[in-house]
C-alpha atoms as a PDB file:
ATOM      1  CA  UNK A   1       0.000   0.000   0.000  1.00  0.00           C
ATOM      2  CA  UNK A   2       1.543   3.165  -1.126  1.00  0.00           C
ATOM      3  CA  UNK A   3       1.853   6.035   1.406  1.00  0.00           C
ATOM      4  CA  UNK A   4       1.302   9.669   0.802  1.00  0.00           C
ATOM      5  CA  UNK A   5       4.786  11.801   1.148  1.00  0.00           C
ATOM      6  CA  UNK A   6       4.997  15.443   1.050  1.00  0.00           C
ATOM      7  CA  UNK A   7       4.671  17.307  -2.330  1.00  0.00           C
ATOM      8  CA  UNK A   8       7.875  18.692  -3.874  1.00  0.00           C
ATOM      9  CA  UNK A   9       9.760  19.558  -6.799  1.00  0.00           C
ATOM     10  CA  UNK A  10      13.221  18.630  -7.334  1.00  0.00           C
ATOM     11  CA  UNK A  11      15.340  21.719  -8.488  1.00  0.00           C
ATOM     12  CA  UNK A  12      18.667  20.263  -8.643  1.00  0.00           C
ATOM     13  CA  UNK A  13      19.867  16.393  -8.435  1.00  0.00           C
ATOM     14  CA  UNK A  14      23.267  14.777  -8.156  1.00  0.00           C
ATOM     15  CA  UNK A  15      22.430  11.429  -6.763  1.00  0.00           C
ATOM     16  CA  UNK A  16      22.383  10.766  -3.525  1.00  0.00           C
ATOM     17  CA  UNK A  17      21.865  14.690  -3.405  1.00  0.00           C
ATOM     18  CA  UNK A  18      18.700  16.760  -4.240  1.00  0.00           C
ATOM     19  CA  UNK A  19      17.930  20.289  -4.054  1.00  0.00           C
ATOM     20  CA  UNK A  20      13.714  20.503  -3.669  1.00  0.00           C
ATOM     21  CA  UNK A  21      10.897  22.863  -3.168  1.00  0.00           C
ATOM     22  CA  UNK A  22       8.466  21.751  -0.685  1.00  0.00           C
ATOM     23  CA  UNK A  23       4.670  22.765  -1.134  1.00  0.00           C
ATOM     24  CA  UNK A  24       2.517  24.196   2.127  1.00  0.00           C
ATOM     25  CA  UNK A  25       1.524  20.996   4.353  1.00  0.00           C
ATOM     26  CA  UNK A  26       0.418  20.656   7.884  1.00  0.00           C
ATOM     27  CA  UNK A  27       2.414  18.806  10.418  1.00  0.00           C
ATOM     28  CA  UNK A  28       1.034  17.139  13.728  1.00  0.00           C
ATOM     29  CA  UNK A  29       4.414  17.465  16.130  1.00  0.00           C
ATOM     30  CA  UNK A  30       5.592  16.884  19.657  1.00  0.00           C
ATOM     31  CA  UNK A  31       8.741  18.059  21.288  1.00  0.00           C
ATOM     32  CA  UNK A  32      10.428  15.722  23.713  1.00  0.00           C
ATOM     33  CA  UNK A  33      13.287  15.436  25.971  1.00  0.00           C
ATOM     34  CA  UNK A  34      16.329  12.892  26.047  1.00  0.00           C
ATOM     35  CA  UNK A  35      18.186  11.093  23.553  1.00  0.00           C
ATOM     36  CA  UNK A  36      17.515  10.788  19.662  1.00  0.00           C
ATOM     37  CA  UNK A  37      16.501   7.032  20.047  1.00  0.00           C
ATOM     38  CA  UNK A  38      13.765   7.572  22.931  1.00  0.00           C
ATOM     39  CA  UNK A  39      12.743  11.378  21.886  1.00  0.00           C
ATOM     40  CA  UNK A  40      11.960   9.060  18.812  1.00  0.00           C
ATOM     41  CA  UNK A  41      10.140   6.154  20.418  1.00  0.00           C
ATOM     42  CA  UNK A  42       8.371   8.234  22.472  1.00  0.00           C
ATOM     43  CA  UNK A  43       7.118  10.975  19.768  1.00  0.00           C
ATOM     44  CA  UNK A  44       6.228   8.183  17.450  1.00  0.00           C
ATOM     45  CA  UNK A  45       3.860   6.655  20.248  1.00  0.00           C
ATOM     46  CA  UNK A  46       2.472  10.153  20.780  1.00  0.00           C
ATOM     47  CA  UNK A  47       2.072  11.025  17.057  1.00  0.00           C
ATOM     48  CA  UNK A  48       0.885   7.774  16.263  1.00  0.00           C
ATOM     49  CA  UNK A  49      -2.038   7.979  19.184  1.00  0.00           C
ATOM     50  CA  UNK A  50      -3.391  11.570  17.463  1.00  0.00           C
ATOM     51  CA  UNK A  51      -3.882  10.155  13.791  1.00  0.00           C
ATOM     52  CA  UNK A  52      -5.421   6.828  15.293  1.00  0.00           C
ATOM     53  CA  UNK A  53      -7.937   8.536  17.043  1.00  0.00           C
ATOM     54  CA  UNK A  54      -6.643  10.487  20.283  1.00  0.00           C
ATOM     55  CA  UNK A  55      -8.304  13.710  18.908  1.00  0.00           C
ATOM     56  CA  UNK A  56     -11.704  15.660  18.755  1.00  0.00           C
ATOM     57  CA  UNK A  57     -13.454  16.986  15.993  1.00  0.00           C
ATOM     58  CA  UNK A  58     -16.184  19.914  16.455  1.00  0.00           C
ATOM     59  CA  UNK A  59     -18.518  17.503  17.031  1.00  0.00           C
ATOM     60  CA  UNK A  60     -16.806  15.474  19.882  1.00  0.00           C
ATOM     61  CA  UNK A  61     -16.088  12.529  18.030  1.00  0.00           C
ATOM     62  CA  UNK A  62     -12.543  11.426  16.796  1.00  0.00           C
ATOM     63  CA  UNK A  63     -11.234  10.653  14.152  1.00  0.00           C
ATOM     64  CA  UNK A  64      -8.841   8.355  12.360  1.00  0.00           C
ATOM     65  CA  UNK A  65      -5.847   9.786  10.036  1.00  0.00           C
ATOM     66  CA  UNK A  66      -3.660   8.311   7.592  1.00  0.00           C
ATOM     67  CA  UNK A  67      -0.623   7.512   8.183  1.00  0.00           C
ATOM     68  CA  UNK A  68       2.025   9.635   5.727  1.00  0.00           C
ATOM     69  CA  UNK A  69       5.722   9.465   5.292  1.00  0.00           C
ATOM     70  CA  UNK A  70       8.271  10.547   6.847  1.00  0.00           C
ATOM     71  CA  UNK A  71       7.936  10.593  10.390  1.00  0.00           C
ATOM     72  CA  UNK A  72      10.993  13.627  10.867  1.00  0.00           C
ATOM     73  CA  UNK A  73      13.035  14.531  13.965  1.00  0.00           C
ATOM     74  CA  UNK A  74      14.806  17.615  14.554  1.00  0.00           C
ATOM     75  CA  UNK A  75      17.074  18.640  17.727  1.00  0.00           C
ATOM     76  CA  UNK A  76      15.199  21.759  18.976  1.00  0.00           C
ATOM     77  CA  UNK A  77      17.449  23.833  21.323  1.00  0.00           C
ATOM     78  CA  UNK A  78      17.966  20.964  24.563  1.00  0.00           C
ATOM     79  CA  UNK A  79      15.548  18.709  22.830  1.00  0.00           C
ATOM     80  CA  UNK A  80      13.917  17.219  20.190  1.00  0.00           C
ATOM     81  CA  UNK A  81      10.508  18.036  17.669  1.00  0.00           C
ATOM     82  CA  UNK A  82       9.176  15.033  15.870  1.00  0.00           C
ATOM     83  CA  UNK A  83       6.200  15.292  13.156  1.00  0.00           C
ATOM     84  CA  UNK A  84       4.281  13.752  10.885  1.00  0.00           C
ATOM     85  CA  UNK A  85       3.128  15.350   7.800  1.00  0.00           C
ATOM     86  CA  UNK A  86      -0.377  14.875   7.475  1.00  0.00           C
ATOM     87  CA  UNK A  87      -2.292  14.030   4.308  1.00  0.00           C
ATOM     88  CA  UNK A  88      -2.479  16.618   1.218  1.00  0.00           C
ATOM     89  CA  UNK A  89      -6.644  16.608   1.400  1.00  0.00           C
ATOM     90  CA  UNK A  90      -6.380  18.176   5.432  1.00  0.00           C
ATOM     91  CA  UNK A  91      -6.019  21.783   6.344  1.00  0.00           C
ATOM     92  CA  UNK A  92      -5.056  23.010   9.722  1.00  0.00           C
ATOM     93  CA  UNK A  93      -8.701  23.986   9.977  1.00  0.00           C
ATOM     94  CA  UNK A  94      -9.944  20.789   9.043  1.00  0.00           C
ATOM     95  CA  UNK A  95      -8.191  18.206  11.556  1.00  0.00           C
ATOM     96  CA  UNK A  96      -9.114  17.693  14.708  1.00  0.00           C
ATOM     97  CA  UNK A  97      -7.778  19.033  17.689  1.00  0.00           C
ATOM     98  CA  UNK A  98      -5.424  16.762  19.700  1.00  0.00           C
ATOM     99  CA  UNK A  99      -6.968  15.727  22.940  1.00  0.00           C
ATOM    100  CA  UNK A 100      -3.286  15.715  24.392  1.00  0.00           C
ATOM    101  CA  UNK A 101      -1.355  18.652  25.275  1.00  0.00           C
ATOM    102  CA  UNK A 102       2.068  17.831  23.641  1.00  0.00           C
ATOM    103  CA  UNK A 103       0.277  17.445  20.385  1.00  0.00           C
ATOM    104  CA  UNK A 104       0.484  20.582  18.087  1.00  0.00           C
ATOM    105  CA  UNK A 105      -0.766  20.986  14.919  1.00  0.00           C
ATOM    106  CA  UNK A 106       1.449  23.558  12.767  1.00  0.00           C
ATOM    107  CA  UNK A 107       1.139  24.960   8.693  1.00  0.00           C
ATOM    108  CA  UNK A 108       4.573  24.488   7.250  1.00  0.00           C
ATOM    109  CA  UNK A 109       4.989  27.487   4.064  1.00  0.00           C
ATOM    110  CA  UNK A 110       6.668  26.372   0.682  1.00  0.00           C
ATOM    111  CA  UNK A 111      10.113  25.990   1.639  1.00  0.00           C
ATOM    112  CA  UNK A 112      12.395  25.029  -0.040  1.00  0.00           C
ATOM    113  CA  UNK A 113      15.220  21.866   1.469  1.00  0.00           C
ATOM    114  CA  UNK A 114      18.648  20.251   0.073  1.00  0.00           C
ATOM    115  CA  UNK A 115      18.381  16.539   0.905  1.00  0.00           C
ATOM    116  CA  UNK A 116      20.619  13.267   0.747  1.00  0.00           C
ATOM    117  CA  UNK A 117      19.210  10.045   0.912  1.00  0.00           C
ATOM    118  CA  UNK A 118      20.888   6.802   2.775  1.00  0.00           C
ATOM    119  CA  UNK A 119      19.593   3.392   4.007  1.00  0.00           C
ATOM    120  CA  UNK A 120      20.894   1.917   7.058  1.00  0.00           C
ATOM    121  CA  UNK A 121      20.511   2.516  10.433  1.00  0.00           C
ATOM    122  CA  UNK A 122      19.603   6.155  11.704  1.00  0.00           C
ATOM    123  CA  UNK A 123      22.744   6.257  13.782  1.00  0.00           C
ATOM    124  CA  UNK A 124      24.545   9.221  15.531  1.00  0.00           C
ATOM    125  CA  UNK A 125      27.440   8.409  13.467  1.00  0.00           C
ATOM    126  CA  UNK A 126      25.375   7.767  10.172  1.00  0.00           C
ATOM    127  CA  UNK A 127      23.205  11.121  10.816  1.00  0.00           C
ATOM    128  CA  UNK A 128      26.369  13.301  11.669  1.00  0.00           C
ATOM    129  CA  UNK A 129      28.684  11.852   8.086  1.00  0.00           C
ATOM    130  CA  UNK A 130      25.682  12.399   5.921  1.00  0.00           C
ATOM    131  CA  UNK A 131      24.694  15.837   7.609  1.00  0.00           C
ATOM    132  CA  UNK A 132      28.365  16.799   6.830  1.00  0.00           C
ATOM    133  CA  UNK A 133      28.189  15.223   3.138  1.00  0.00           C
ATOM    134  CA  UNK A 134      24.962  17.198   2.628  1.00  0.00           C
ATOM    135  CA  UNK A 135      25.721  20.665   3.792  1.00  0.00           C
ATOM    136  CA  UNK A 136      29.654  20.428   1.885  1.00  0.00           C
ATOM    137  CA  UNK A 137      27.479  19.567  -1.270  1.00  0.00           C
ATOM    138  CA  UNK A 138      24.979  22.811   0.111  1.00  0.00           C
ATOM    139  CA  UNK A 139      28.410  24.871   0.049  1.00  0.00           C
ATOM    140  CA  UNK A 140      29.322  23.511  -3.436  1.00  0.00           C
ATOM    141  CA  UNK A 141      26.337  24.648  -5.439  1.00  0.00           C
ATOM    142  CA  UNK A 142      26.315  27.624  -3.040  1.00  0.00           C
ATOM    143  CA  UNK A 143      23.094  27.301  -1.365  1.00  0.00           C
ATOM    144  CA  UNK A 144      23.076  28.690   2.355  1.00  0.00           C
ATOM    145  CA  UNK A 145      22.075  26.467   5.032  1.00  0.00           C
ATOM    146  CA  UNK A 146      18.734  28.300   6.944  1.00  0.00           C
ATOM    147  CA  UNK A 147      17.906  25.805   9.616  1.00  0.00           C
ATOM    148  CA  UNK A 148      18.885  22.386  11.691  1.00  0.00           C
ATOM    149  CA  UNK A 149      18.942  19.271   9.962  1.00  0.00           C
ATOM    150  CA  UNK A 150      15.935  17.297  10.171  1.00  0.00           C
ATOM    151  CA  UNK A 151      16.450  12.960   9.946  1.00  0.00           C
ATOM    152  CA  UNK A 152      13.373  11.464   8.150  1.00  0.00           C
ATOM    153  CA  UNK A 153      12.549   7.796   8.493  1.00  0.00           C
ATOM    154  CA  UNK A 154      10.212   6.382   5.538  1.00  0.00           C
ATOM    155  CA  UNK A 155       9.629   3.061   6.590  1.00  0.00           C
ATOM    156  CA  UNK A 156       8.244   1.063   9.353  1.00  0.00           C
ATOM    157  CA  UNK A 157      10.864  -0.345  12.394  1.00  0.00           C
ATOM    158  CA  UNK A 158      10.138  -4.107  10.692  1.00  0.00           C
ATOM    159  CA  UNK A 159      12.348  -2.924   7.305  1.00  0.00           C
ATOM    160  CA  UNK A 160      15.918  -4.485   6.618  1.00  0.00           C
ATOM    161  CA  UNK A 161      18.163  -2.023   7.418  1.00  0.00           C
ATOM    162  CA  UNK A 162      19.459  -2.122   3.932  1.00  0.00           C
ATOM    163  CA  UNK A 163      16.082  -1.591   2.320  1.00  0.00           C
ATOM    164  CA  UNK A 164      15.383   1.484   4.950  1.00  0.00           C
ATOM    165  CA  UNK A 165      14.840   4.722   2.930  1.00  0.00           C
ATOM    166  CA  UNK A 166      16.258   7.471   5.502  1.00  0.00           C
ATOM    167  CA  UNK A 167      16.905  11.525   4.321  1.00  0.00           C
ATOM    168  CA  UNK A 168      18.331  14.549   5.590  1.00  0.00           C
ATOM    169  CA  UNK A 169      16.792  17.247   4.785  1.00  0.00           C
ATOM    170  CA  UNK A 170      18.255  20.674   6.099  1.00  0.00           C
ATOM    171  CA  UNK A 171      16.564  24.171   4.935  1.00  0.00           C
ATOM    172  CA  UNK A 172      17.851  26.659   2.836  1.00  0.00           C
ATOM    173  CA  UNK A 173      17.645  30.372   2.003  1.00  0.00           C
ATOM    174  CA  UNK A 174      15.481  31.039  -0.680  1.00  0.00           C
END
């Protein structure tokens, strides 16, 4: 079953490298304490709960969303902030509101990101070489870093390693 992704353009692309421009989505997100493997975990679970159901519409009943792709975390200051995107068809006006606290639902504008993709484990190590890989290649075709790396996960904790689909994606200036 094929899962909805984020819309975007690629401007540039120099395999495993990709310069893109990101149409306005939504994101539902959490921020979290701790390390990257349990603010992970943990925002997952807390994520996950909202689109299954741990939400209220106008009405008072809940409802169920579909899961998209990636699931993203970002360090944020002495944390973490983990979303997921959620699908093209909802507006920020048109999900429900999360009956948990730590749940926030946020408009992301077009933006525009340099990527590189990787399989593998989501590592320290891995996420720090390909961070540096990506923001040399950044320097290279002169486009200036704007933001913190973000590490986005495409597949499900059951995948091979090798057959994981992993990204960082770091903003730029426009």
């Amino acid at each position: 079953m094929a899962v909805e992704e984020p819309s975007y353009r690629v401007l540039l692309a120099e395999s495993p490298f990709e310069h893109r421009l990101y149409t306005e989505f939504v994101v539902a997100e959490t921020e979290l304490t701790g390390d990257f493997d349990t603010a992970s975990r943990n925002g997952f679970r807390r994520i996950a709960s909202y689109i299954f159901g741990e939400n209220a519409l106008a009405t008072g009943e809940s409802k169920k969303i579909a899961m998209t792709a990636p699931v993203t975390v970002e360090e944020n200051g002495n944390g973490w902030r983990l979303h997921f995107v959620m699908p093209a068809t909802e507006k920020i006006n048109t999900l429900p509101k999360p009956k948990n606290a730590e749940v926030r639902l946020r408009r992301i504008p077009e933006h525009e990101m340099v990527t590189v993709r990787f399989s593998g484990w989501t590592t320290r190590a891995a996420i720090q070489q390909q961070t540096e890989q990506l923001t040399a290649w950044a320097a290279k075709k002169n486009l200036r870093i704007a933001g913190s790396a973000q590490v986005a996960r495409y597949d499900d904790p059951f995948t091979l390693p090798w057959r994981r689909r992993n990204e960082i994606l770091i903003p730029i200036d426009r």
